[in-house]
Protein backbone atom coordinates (compact mmCIF):
# COMPACT_ATOMS: atom_id res chain seq x y z
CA UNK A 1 201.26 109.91 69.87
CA UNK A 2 198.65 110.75 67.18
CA UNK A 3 199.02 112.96 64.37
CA UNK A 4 198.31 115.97 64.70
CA UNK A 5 195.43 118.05 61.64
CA UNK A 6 196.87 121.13 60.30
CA UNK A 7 193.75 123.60 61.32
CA UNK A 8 191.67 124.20 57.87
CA UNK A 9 192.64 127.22 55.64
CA UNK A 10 190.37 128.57 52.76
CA UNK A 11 190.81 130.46 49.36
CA UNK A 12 190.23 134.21 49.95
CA UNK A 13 187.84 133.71 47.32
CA UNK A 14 185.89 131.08 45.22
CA UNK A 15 183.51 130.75 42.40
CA UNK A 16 181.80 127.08 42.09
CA UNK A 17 179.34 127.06 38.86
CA UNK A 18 178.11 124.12 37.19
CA UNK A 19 179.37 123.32 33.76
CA UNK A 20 177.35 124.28 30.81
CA UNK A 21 175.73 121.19 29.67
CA UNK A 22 177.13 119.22 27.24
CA UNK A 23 180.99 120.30 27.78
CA UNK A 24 183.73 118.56 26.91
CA UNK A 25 186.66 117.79 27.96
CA UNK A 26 187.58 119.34 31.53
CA UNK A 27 190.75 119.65 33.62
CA UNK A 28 192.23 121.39 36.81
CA UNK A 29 195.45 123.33 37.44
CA UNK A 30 197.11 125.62 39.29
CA UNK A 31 196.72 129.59 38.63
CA UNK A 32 200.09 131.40 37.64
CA UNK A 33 202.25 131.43 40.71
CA UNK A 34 200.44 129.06 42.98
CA UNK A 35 198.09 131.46 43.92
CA UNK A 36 194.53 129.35 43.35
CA UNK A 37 192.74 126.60 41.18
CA UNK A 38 190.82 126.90 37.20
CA UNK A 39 188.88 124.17 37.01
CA UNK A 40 186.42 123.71 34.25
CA UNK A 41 184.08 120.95 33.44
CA UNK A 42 185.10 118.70 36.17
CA UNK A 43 183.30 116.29 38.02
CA UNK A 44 183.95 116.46 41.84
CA UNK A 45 185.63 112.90 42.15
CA UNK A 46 188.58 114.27 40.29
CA UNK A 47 188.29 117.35 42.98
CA UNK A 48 188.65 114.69 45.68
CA UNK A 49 191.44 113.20 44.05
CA UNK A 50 193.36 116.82 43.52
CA UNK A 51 192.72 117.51 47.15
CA UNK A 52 192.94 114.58 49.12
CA UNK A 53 196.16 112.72 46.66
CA UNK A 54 193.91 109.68 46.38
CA UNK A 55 192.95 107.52 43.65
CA UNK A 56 189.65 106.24 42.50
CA UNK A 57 190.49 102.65 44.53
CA UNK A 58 190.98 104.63 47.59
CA UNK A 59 187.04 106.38 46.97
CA UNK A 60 184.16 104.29 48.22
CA UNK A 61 180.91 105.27 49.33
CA UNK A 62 180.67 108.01 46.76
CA UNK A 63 176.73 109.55 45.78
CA UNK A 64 176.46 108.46 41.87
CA UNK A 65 176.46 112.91 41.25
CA UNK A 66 179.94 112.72 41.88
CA UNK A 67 180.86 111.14 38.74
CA UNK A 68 178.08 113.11 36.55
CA UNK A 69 177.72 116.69 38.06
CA UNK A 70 180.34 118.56 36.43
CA UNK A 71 181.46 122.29 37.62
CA UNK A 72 183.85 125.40 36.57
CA UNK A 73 185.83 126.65 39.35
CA UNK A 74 188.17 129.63 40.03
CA UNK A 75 189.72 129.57 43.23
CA UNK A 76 192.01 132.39 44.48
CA UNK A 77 194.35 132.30 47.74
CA UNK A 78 195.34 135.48 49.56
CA UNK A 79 199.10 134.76 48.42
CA UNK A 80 201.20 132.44 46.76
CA UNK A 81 200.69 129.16 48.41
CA UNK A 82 202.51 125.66 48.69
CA UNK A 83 200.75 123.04 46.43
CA UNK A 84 199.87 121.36 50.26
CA UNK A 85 198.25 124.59 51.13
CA UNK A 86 196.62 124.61 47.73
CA UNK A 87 195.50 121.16 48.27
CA UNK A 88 194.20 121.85 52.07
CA UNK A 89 192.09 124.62 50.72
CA UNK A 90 190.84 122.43 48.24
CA UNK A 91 189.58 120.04 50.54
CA UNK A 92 187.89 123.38 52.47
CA UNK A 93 186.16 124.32 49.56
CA UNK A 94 184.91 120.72 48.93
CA UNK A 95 183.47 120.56 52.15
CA UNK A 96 181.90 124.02 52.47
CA UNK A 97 180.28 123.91 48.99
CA UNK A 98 179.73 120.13 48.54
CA UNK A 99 179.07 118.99 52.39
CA UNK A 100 181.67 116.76 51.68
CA UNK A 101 183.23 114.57 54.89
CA UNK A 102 185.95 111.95 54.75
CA UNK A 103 186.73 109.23 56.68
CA UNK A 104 190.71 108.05 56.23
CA UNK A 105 190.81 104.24 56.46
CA UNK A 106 194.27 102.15 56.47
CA UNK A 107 194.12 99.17 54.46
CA UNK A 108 197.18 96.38 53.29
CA UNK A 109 197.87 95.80 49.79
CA UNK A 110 200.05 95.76 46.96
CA UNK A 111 202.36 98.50 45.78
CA UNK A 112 204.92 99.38 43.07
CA UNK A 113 207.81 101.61 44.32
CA UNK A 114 209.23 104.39 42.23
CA UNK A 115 213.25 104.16 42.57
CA UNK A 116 216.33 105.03 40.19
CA UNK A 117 217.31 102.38 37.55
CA UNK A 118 220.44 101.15 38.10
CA UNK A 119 222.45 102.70 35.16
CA UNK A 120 220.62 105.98 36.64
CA UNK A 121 219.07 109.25 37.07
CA UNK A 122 217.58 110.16 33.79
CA UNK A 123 215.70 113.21 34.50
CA UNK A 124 217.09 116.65 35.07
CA UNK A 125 216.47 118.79 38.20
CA UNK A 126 213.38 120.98 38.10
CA UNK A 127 213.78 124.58 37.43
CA UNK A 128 212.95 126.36 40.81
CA UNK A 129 212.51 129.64 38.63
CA UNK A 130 209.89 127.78 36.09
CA UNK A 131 206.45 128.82 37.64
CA UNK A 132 204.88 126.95 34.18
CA UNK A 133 202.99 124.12 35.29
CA UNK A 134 202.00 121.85 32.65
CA UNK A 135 199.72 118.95 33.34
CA UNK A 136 201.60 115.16 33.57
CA UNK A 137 200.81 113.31 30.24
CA UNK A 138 200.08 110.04 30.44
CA UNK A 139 202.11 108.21 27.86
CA UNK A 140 200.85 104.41 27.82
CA UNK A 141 200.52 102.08 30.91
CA UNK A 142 203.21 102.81 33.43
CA UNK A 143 204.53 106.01 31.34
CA UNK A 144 204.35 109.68 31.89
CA UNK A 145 205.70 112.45 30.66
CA UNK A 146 206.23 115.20 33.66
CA UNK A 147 207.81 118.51 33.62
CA UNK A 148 208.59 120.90 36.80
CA UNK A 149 206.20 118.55 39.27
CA UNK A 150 206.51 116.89 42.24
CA UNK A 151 206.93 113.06 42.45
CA UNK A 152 204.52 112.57 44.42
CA UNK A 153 202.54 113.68 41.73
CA UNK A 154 203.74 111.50 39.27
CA UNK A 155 203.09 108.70 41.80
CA UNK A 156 199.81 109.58 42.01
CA UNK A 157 199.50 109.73 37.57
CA UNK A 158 200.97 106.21 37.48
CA UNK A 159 198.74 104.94 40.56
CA UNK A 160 195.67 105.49 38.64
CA UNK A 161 197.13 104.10 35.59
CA UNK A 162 198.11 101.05 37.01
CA UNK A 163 195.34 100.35 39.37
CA UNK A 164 197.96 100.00 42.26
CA UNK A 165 199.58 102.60 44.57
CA UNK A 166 202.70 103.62 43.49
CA UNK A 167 205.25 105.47 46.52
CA UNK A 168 208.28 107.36 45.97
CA UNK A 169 211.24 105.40 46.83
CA UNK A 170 213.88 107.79 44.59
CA UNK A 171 215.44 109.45 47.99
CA UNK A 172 215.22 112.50 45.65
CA UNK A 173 214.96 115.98 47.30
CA UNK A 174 211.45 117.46 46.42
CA UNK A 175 211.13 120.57 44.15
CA UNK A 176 210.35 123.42 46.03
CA UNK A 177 206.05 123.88 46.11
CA UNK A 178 206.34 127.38 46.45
C-alpha cells in the first residue's frame, strides 16, 4: 500500500520580495500563534529546508540562485495552523513562486539516534500555553539549546551540525503544534 499525499494547502496570503542588497544576517520563524512565516534575507535553500525537514546532504541538483538570491517573506494562514500545515504551505508557496519540484529519493547511510541518557530526562516538559517561539541555538558541535520546540526539530539543528541524520529515538510524546 503506498502512502498516501496530503492534498496541497496554501497561505491565505503571501508577500515574496527580494532582499535589499547587501543585507545581513537573515532568519525564518513562525508569526505569533502559528498563524504564518517572517522571513527576511533568506536564501531559498534554507526555505527548502524549513519546508521539506531536510538538510543540505539531502539537496542535490540545486540552480547555484538558490544559495545567492536572498528574499523577505510574510506569509499569513487563514487560522492558526499546525507547524505540518505551516510547513505544507511552505512547500506551496515554494512551488508557486519559485517553480520549485522535488523528487523524494531513499538512500542507506549512517545515523545518530537521539535517546535519554541513562541517569535521565534532563529537560522539562514544554509549556503548551507558551506560544513564544524562539529559534534553537546552536551551542558547539552536537549542542543546542531549545526551548518550547519539537524534537524533531532539534533533530533536524543537530543533523546539519553534524553532517549526519539524527532521528528521535526519546519515545517522548510530542508538544502539541498547535
Amino acid at each position: 500500500m503506498s502512502e498516501v499525499t496530503p492534498p496541497p494547502i496554501r497561505f491565505e496570503v503571501a508577500s515574496v520580495k527580494p532582499s535589499a542588497p547587501g543585507g545581513q544576517g537573515g532568519g525564518i520563524q513562525p508569526t505569533a500563534g502559528n498563524q504564518g512565516y517572517i522571513a527576511r534575507n533568506i536564501n531559498v535553500r534554507v526555505l527548502l529546508f524549513i519546508a521539506f525537514s531536510v538538510t543540505d546532504r539531502q539537496v542535490s541538483g540545486a540552480p547555484a540562485w538558490f544559495d545567492t538570491e536572498r528574499y523577505d517573506i510574510l506569509a499569513k494562514a487563514e487560522k492558526p495552523s499546525t507547524v505540518d500545515e505551516l510547513h505544507r504551505m511552505l512547500q506551496s508557496l515554494l512551488a508557486d513562486r519559485f517553480q520549485l519540484k522535488v523528487h523524494p529519493e531513499t538512500k542507506e547511510g549512517p545515523i545518530y539516534a537521539l535517546t535519554i541518557d541513562k541517569a535521565g530526562l534532563k529537560m522539562t516538559e514544554p509549556d503548551e500555553q507558551d506560544k513564544k517561539y524562539e529559534p534553537i541555538r546552536p551551542q558547539g558541535p552536537g549542542k543546542v539549546t531549545a526551548n518550547n520546540v519539537a524534537l524533531f526539530s532539534v533533530c533536524l539543528v543537530l543533523s546539519n551540525q553534524l553532517d549526519r541524520h539524527v532521528v528521535d529515538k526519546t519515545g517522548l510524546t510530542k508538544p502539541s503544534e498547535n
